[in-house]
C-alpha atoms as a PDB file:
ATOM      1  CA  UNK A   1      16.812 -14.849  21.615  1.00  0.00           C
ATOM      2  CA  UNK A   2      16.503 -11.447  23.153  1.00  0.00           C
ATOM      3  CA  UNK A   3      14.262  -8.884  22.403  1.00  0.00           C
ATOM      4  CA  UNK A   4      17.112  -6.636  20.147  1.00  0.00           C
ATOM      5  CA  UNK A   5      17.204  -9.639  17.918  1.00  0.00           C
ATOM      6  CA  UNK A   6      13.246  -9.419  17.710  1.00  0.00           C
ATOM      7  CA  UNK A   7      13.227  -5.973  16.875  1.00  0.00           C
ATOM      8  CA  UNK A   8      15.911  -6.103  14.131  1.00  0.00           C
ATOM      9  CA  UNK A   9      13.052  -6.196  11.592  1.00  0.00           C
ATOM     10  CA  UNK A  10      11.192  -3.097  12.586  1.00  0.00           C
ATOM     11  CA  UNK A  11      10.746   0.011   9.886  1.00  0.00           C
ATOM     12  CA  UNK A  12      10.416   2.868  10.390  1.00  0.00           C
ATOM     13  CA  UNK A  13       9.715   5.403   7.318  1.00  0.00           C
ATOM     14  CA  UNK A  14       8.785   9.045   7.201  1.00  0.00           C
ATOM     15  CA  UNK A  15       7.002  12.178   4.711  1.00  0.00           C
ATOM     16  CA  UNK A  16       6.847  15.323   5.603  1.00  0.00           C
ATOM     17  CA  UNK A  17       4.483  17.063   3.703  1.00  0.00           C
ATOM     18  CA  UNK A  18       3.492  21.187   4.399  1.00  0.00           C
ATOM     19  CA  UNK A  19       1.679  20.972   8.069  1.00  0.00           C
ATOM     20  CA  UNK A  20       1.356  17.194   7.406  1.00  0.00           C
ATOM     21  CA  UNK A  21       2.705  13.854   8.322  1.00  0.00           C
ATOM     22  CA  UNK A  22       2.922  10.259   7.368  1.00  0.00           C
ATOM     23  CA  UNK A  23       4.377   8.051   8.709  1.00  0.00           C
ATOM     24  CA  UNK A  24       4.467   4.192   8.178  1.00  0.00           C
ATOM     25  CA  UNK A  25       6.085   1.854  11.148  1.00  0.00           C
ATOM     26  CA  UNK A  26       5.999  -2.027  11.364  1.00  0.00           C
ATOM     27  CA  UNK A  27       7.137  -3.149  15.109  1.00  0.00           C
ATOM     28  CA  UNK A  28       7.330  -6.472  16.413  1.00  0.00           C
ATOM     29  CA  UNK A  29       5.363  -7.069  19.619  1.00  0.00           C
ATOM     30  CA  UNK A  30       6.439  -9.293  22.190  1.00  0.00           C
ATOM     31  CA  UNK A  31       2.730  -9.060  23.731  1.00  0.00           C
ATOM     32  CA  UNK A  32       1.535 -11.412  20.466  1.00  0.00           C
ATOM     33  CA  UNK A  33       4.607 -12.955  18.833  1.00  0.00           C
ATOM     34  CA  UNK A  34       3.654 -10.707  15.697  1.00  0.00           C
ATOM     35  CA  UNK A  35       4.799  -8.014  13.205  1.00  0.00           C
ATOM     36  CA  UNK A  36       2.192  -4.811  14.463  1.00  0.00           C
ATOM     37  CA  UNK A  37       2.054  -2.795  10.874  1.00  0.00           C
ATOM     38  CA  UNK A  38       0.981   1.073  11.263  1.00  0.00           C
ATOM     39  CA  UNK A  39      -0.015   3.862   9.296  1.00  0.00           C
ATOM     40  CA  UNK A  40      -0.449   7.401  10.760  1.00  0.00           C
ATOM     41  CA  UNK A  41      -1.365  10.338   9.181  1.00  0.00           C
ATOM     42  CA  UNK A  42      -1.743  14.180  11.297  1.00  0.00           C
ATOM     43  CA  UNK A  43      -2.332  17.124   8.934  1.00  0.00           C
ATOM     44  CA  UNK A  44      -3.346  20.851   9.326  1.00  0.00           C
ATOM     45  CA  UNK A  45      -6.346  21.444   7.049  1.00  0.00           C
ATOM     46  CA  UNK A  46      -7.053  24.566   5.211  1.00  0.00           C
ATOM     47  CA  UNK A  47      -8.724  26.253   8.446  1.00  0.00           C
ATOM     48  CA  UNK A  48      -6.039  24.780  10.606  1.00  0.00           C
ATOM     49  CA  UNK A  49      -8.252  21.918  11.930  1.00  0.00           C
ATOM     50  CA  UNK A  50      -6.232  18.940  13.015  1.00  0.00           C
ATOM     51  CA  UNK A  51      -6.861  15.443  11.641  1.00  0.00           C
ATOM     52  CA  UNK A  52      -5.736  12.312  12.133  1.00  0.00           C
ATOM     53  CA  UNK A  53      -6.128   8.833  10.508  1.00  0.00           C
ATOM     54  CA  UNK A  54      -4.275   5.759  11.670  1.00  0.00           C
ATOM     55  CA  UNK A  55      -4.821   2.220   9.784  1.00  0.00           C
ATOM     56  CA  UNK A  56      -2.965  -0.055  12.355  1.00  0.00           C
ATOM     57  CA  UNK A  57      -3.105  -3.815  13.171  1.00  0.00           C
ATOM     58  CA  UNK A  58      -3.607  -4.410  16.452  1.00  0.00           C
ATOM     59  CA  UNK A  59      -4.828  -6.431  19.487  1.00  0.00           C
ATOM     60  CA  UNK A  60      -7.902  -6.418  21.553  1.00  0.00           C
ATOM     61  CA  UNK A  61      -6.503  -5.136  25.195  1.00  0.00           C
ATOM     62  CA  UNK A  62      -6.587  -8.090  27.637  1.00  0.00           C
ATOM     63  CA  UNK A  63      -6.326 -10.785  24.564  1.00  0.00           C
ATOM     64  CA  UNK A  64      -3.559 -10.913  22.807  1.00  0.00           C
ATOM     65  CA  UNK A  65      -4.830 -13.892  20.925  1.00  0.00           C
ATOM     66  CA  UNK A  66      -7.729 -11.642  19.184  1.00  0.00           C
ATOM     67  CA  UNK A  67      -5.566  -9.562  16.591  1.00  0.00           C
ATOM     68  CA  UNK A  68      -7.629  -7.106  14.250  1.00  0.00           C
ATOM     69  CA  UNK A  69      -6.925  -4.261  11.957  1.00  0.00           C
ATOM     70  CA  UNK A  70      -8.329  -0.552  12.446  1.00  0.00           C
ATOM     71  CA  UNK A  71      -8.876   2.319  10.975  1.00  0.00           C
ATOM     72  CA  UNK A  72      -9.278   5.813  13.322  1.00  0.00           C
ATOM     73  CA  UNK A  73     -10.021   8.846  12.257  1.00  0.00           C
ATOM     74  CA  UNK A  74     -10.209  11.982  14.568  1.00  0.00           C
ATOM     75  CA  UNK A  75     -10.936  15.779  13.566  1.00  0.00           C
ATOM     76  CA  UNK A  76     -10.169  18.527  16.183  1.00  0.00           C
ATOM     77  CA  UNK A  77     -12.932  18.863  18.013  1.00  0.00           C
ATOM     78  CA  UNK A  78     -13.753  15.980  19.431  1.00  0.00           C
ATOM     79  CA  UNK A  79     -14.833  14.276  15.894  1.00  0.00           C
ATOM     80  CA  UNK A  80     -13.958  10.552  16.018  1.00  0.00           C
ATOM     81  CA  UNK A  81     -14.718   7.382  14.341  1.00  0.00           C
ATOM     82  CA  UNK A  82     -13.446   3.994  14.548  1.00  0.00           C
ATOM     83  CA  UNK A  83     -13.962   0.930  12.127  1.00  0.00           C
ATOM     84  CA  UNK A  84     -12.471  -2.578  12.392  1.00  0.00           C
ATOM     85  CA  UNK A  85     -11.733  -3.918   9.087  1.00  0.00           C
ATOM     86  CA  UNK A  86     -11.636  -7.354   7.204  1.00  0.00           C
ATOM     87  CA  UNK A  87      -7.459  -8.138   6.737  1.00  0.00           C
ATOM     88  CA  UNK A  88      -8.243  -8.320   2.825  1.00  0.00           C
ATOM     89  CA  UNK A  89      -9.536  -4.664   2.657  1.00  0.00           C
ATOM     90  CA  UNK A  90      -7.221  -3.474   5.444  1.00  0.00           C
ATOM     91  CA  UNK A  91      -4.474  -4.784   3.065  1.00  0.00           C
ATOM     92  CA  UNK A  92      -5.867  -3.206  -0.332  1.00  0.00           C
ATOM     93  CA  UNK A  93      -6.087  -0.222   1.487  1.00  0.00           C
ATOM     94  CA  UNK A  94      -2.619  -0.208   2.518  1.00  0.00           C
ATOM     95  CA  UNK A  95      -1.101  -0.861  -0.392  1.00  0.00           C
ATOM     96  CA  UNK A  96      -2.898   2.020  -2.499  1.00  0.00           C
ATOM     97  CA  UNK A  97      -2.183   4.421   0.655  1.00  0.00           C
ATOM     98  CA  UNK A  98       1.358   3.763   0.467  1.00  0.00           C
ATOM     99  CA  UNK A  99       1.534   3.307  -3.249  1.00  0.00           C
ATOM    100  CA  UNK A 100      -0.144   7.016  -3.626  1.00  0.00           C
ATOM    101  CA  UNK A 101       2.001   8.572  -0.921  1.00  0.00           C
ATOM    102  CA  UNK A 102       5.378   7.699  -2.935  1.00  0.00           C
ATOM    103  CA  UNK A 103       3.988   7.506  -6.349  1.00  0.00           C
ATOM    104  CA  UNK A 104       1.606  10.548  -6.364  1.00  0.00           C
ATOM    105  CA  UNK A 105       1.810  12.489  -3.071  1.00  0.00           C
ATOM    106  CA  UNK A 106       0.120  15.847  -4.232  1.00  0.00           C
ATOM    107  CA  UNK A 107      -3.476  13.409  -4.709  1.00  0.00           C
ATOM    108  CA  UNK A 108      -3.552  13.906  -1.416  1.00  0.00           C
ATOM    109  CA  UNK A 109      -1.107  15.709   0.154  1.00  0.00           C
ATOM    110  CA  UNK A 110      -0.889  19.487  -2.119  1.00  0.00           C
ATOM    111  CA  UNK A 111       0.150  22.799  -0.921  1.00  0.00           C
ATOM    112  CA  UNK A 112      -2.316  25.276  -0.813  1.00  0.00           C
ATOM    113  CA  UNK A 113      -2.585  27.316  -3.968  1.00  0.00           C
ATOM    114  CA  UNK A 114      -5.622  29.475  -5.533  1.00  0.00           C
ATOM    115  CA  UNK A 115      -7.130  26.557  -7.229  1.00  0.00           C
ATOM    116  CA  UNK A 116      -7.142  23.565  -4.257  1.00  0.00           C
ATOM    117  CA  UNK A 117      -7.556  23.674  -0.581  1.00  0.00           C
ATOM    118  CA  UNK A 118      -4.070  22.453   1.091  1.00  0.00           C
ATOM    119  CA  UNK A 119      -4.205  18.371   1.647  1.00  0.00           C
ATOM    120  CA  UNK A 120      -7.513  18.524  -0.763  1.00  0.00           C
ATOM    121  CA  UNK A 121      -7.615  15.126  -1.482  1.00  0.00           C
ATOM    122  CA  UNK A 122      -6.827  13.876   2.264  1.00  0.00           C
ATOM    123  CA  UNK A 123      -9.233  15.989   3.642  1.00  0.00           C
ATOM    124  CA  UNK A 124     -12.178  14.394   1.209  1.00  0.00           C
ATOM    125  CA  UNK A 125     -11.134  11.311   2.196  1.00  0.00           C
ATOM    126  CA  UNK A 126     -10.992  11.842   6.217  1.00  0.00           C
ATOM    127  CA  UNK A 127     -14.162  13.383   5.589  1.00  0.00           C
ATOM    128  CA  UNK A 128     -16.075  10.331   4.362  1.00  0.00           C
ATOM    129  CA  UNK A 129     -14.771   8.567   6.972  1.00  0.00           C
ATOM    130  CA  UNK A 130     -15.853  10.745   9.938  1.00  0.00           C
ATOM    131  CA  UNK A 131     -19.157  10.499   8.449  1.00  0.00           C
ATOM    132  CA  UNK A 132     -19.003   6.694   9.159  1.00  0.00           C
ATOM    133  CA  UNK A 133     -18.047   5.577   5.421  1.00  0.00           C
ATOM    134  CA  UNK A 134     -16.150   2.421   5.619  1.00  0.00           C
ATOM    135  CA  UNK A 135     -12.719   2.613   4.858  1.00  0.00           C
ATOM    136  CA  UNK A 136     -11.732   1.179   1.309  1.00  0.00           C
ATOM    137  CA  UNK A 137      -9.937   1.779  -2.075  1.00  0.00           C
ATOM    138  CA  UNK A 138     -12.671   3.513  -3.864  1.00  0.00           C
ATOM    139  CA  UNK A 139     -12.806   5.761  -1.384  1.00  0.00           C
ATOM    140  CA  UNK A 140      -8.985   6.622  -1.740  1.00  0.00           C
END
């Protein structure tokens, strides 16, 4: 089997938001024999800040064997924290990311108006987790 065969199953999906990005990939790697699921998010906030999240599965460099899922957040400066998290909530929390992002995008992902902040809800959300809040669906 060669490795065009093993990547036949790889997605690749994309929203484009105003100064913000999702964008959901699952890619099969031939380092562990397994689908590699990844979320990642870069927005401009309201003072033109950049953040990032990314909720990815993922392996521990040096041993494949050890696969974990993480969630990274980063805020422009410097501003970075990084939690690994149980499969069950990584899974929860995937599901309501990607269910919000098609099914209600402006929760998180608004233009920028004279009531709300652009990204509003994002930004609350990236914020708590910079803070060193645990990733979850409540949180969302």
């Amino acid at each position: 089997m060669s490795t065009k065969d093993l990547t036949a199953n790889d997605t690749f999906k994309v929203h484009n938001f105003e100064q913000g990005t999702v964008i959901v990939e699952n890619k099969y790697s031939v380092a562990t024999g397994k689908m590699m699921p990844k979320i990642s998010v870069q927005i401009l906030d309201a003072y033109r800040y950049q953040r990032e999240w990314t909720l990815k599965f993922r392996y521990e460099p040096g041993n494949t064997k050890r696969c974990y899922w993480e969630s990274h957040a980063y805020k422009h400066p410097g501003q970075r924290h990084i939690e690994e998290l149980s499969p069950a909530v990584a899974k929860r929390l995937w599901d309501r990311f990607i269910g919000m992002v098609e099914e209600y995008p402006t929760l998180l992902f608004n233009d920028a108006d004279e009531r709300r902040a652009r990204h509003e809800g994002f930004v609350h959300f990236h914020d708590a987790l910079l803070c060193g809040t645990t990733p979850s669906c409540t949180l969302l």
